[in-house]
Protein backbone atom coordinates (compact mmCIF):
# COMPACT_ATOMS: atom_id res chain seq x y z
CA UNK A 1 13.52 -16.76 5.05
CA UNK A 2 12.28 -13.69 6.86
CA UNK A 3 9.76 -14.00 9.55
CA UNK A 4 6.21 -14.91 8.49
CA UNK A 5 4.13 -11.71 7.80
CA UNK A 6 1.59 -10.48 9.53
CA UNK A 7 -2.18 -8.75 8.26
CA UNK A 8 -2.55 -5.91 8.92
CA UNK A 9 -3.62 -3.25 6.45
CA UNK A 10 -6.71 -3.25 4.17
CA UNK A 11 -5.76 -0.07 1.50
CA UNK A 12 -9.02 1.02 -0.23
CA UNK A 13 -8.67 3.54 -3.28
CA UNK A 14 -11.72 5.85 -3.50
CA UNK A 15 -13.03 7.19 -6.73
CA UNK A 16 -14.48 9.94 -4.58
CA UNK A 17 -12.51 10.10 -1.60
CA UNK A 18 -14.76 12.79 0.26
CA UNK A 19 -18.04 10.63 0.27
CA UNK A 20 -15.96 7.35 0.91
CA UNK A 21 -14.96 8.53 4.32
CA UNK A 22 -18.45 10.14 4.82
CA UNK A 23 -19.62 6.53 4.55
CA UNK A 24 -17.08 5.22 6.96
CA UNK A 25 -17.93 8.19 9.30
CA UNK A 26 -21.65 7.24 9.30
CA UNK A 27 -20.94 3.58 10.09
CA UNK A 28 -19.48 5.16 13.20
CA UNK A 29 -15.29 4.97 12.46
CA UNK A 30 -12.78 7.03 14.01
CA UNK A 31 -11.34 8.55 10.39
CA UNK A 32 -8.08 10.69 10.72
CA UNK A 33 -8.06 12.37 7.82
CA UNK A 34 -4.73 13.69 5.84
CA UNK A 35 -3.77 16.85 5.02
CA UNK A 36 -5.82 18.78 2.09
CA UNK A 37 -4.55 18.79 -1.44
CA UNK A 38 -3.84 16.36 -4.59
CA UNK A 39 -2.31 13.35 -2.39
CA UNK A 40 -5.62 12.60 0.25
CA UNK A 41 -5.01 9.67 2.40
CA UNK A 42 -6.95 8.88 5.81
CA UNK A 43 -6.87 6.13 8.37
CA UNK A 44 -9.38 3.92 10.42
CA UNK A 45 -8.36 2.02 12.80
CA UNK A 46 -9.84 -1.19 14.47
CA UNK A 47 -8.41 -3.40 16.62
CA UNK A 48 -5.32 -3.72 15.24
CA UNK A 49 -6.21 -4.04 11.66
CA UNK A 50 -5.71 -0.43 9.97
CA UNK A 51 -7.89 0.62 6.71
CA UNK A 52 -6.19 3.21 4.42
CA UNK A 53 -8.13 5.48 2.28
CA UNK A 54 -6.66 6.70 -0.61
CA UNK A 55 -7.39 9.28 -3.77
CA UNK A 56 -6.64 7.95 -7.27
CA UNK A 57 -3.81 10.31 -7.57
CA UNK A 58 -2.15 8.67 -4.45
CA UNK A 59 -2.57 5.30 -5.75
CA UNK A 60 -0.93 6.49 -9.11
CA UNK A 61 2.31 7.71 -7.41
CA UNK A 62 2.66 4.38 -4.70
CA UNK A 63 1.92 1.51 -7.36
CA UNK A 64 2.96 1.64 -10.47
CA UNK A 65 0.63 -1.02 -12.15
CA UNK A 66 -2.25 1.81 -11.57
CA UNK A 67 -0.33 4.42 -14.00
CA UNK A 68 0.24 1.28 -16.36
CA UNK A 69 -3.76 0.48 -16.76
CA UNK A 70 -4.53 -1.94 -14.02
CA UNK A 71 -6.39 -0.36 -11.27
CA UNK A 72 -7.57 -1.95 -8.26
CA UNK A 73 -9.58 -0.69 -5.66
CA UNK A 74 -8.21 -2.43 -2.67
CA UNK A 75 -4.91 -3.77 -1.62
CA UNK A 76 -4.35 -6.24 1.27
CA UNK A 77 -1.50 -5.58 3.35
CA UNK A 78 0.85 -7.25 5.17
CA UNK A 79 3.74 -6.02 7.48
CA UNK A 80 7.14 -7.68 7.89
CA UNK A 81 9.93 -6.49 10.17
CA UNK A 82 12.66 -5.41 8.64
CA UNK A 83 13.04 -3.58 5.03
CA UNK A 84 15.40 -6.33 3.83
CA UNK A 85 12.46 -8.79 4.63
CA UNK A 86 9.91 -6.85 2.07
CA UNK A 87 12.87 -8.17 -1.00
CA UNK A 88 13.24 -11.28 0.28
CA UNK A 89 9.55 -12.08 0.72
CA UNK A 90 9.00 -10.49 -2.61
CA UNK A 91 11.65 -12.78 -3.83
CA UNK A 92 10.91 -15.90 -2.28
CA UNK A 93 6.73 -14.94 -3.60
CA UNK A 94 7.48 -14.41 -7.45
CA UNK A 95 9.86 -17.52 -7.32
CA UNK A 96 7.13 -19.62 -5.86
CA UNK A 97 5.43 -18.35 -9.78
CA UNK A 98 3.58 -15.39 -8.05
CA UNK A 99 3.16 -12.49 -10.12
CA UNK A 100 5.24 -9.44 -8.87
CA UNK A 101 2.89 -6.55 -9.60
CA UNK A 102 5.02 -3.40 -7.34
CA UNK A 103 8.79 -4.28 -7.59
CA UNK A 104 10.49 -3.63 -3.66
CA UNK A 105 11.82 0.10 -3.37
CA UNK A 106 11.50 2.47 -0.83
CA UNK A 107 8.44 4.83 -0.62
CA UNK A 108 8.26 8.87 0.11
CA UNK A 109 6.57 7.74 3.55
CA UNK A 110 9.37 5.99 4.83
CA UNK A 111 8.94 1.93 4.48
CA UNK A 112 10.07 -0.41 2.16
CA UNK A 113 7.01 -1.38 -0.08
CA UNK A 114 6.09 -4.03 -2.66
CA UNK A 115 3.17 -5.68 -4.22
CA UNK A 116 2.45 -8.94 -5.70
CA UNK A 117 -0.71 -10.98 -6.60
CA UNK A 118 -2.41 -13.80 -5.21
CA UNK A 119 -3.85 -16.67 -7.70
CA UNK A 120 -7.07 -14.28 -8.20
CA UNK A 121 -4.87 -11.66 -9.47
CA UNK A 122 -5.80 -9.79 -5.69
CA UNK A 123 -2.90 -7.41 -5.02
CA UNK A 124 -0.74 -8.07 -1.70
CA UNK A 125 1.26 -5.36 -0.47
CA UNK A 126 4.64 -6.12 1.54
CA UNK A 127 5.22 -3.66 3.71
CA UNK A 128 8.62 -2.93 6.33
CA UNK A 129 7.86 -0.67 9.19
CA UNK A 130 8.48 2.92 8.41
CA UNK A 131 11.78 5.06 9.20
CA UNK A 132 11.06 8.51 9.51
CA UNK A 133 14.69 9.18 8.37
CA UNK A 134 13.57 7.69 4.86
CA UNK A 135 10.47 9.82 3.93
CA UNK A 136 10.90 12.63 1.09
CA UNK A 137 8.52 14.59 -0.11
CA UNK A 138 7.71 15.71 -2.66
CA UNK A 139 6.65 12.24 -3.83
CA UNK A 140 7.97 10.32 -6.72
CA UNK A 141 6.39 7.52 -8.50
CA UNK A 142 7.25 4.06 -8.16
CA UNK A 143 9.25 2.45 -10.33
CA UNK A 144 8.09 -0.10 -12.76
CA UNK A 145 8.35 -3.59 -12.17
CA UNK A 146 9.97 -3.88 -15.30
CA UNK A 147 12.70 -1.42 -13.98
């Protein structure tokens, strides 16, 4: 078994992106804001817990339960080491009867990335550290977890 993972990512997805991080912004956060275009996504940062901002098209393209129908605005996240530890925590989770909602495959930004869902049906993303000799662009979606 991999090394326990660590919190450390809250991922929101905004239905309107621009007045979500005005909100933030007036509760006084730091917000680094992405580049402009169809794929928005903007960090805050506190004390070594990051929050994510997202735009719905974003969310479409990382998770693939959100093109199939079951959105969710936020996404805890947790950080393992290594990429190999995001399968076998993801393994080790839907064994234990947890629902595997984002099967384990490697995103445009780099990291190793799954999701799956705690007993409230709350999704939990797995996440390795990213390589920058990984990322692509442009990005593709995520393949199913039927897949």
């Amino acid at each position: 078994m991999p090394d326990s993972p660590r919190f450390h990512l809250i991922d929101i997805v905004a239905r309107d992106y621009e007045a979500t991080l005005a909100f933030y912004r007036r509760l006084g956060a730091d917000v680094d804001d992405g580049l402009p275009g169809d794929i928005r996504h903007a960090h805050i940062h506190y004390d070594g817990v990051d929050i994510h901002v997202d735009n719905e098209h974003l969310a479409g393209l990382y998770n693939s339960s959100w093109r199939a129908g079951q959105q969710t605005r936020v996404v805890l996240g947790w950080l393992v080491a290594t990429r190999d530890d995001v399968d076998a925590t993801y393994g080790d989770m839907t064994a234990a009867g947890y629902a595997g909602v984002q099967c384990p495959y490697d995103t445009f930004w780099g990291a190793r990335y799954a999701i799956v869902a705690d007993p409230d049906a709350h999704p939990v993303g797995i996440m390795s550290p990213s390589d920058e000799t990984r990322k692509y662009w442009p990005p593709k979606p995520a393949p199913s977890s039927a897949e």
